[in-house]
Protein backbone atom coordinates (compact mmCIF):
# COMPACT_ATOMS: atom_id res chain seq x y z
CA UNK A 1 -28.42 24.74 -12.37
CA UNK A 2 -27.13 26.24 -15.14
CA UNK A 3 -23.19 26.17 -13.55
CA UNK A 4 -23.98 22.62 -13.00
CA UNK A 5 -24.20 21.84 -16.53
CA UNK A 6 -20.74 24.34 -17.21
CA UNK A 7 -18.71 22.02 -14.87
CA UNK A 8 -20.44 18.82 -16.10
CA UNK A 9 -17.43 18.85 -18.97
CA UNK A 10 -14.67 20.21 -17.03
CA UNK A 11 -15.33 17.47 -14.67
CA UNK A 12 -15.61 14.99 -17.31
CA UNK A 13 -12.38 16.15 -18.77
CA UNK A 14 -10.55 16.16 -15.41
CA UNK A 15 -11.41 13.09 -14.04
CA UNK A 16 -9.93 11.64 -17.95
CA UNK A 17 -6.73 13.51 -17.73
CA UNK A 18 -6.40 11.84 -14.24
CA UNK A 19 -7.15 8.64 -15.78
CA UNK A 20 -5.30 9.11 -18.80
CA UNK A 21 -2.14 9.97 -16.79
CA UNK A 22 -2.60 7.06 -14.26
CA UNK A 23 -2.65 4.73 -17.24
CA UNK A 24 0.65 6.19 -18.53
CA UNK A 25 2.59 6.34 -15.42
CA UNK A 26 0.70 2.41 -14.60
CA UNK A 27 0.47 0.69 -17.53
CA UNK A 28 3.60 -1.92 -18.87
CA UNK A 29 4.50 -1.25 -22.58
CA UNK A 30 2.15 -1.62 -25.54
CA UNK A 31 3.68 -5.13 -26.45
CA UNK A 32 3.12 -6.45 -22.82
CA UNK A 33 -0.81 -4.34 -22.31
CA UNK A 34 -1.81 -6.29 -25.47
CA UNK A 35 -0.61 -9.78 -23.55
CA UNK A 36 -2.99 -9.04 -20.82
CA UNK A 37 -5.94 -8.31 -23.05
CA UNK A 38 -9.05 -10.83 -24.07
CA UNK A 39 -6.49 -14.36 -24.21
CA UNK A 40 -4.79 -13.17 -20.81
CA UNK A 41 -8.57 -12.44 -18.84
CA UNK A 42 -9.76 -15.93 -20.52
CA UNK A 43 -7.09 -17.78 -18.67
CA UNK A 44 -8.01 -16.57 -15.34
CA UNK A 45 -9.95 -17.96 -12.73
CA UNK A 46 -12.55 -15.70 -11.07
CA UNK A 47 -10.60 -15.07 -7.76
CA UNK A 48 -7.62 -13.83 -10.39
CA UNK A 49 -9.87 -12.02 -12.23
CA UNK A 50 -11.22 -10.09 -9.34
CA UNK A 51 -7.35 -9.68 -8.07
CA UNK A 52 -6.71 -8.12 -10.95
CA UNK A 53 -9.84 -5.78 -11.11
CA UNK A 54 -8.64 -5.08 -7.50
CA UNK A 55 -5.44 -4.74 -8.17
CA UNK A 56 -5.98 -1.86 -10.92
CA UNK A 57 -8.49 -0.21 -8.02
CA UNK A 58 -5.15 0.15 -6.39
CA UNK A 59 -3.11 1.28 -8.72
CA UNK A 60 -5.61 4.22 -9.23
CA UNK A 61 -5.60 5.32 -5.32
CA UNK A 62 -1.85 4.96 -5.39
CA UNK A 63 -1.48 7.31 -8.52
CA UNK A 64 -3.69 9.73 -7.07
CA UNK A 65 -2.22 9.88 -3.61
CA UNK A 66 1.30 10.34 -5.93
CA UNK A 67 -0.45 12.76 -8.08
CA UNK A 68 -2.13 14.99 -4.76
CA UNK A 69 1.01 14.98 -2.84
CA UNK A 70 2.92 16.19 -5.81
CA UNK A 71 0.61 19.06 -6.93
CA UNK A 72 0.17 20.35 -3.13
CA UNK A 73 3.57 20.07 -2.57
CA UNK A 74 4.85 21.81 -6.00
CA UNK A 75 1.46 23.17 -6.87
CA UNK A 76 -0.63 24.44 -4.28
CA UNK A 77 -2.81 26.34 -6.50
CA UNK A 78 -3.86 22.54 -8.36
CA UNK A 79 -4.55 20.74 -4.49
CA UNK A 80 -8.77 21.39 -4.70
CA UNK A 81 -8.69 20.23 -8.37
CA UNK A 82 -6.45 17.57 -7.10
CA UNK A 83 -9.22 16.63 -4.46
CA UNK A 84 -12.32 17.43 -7.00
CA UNK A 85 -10.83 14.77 -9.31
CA UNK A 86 -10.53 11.72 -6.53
CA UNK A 87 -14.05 12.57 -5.51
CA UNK A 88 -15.49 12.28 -8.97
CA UNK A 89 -13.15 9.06 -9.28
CA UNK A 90 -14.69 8.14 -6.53
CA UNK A 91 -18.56 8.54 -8.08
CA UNK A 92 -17.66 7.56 -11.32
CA UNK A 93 -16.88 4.14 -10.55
CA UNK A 94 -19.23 3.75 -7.34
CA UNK A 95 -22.07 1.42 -7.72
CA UNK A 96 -19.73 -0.63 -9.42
CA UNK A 97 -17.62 -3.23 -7.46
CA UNK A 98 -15.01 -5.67 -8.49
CA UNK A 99 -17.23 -8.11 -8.97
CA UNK A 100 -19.39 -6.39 -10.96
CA UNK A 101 -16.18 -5.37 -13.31
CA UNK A 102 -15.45 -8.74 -13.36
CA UNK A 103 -18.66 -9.92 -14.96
CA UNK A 104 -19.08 -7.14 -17.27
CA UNK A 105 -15.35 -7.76 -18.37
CA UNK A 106 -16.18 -11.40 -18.86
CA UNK A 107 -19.01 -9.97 -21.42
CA UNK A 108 -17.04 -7.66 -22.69
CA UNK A 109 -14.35 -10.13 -23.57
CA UNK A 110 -16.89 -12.28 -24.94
CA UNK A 111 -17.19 -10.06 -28.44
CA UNK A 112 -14.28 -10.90 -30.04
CA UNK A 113 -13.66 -7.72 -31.46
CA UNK A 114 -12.56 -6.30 -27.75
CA UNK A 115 -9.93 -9.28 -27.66
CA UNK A 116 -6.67 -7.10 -27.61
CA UNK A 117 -7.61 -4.29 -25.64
CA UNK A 118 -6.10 -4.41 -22.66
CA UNK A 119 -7.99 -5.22 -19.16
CA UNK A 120 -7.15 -1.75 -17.35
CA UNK A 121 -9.05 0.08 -20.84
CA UNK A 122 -11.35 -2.53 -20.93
CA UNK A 123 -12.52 -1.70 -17.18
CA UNK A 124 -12.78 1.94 -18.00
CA UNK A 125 -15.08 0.99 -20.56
CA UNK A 126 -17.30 -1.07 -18.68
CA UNK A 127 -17.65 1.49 -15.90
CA UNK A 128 -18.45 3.69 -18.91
CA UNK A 129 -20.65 1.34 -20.19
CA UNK A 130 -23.06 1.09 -16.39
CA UNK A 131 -22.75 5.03 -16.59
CA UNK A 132 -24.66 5.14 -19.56
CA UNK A 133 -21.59 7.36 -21.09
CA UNK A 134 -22.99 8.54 -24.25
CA UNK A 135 -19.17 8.54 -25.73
CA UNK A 136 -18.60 5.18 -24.87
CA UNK A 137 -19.43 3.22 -28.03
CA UNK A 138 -17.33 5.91 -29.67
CA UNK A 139 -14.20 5.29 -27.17
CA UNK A 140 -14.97 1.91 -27.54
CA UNK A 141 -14.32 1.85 -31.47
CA UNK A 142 -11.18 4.19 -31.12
CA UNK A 143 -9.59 1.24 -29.07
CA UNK A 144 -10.57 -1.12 -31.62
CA UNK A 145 -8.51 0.26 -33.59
CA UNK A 146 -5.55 1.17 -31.89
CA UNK A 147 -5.64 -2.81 -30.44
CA UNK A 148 -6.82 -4.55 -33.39
């Protein structure tokens, strides 16, 4: 039990350097993120709403195929952490469909203090959120203030 709880943080911190990267090599520039924040969700209808949600499931499994191929082609050693981090992807957002995104999203979008972060960070915090992620009200203020 006790290595359980050791690789509780190194999965933690894999599966967000995954994350992290996918949102760099996926996400438009700042100016653009910002325009599909709070205003940009508001103006959708539910079926675009859930497109989108579905759309940014998508853009995750792409970025991880990208991501394994790369590191087993160029990195052999990295090809189980590779695999480690789509299965904890995998968990971490299971139990929680599009739909389900979808309405948190609408509630998170509903506190006006959330209205400029962008949809793809506001997802990750609403996954966070049905996780009961300890660090999420913490993550959540730290994009507050980077999308004010």
């Amino acid at each position: 039990m006790a290595t359980g709880r050791r690789e509780g943080p190194r999965r933690w911190a894999a599966l967000v350097v995954a994350l992290t990267v996918a949102a760099m090599l996926l996400s438009p520039a700042t100016g653009q993120a910002v325009s599909r924040a709070g205003a940009y969700w508001a103006g959708l209808s539910r079926d675009q709403k859930t497109d989108l949600v579905l759309g940014i499931f998508d853009g995750f499994n792409l970025n991880e195929n990208i991501l394994g191929i790369t590191l087993k082609n160029e990195y052999t050693i990295c090809s189980d952490i590779m695999e480690s981090i789509m299965r904890q992807s995998d968990a971490f957002f299971a139990g929680m469909p599009a739909g389900k995104i979808v309405t948190a999203l609408d509630a998170f979008y509903a506190d006006r203090k959330n209205k400029n972060i962008p949809v793809s960070w506001g997802v990750w915090v609403v996954v966070r959120k049905n996780r009961k992620d300890a660090t999420v009200g913490e993550f959540l203020g730290e994009l507050r203030n980077i999308y004010p």
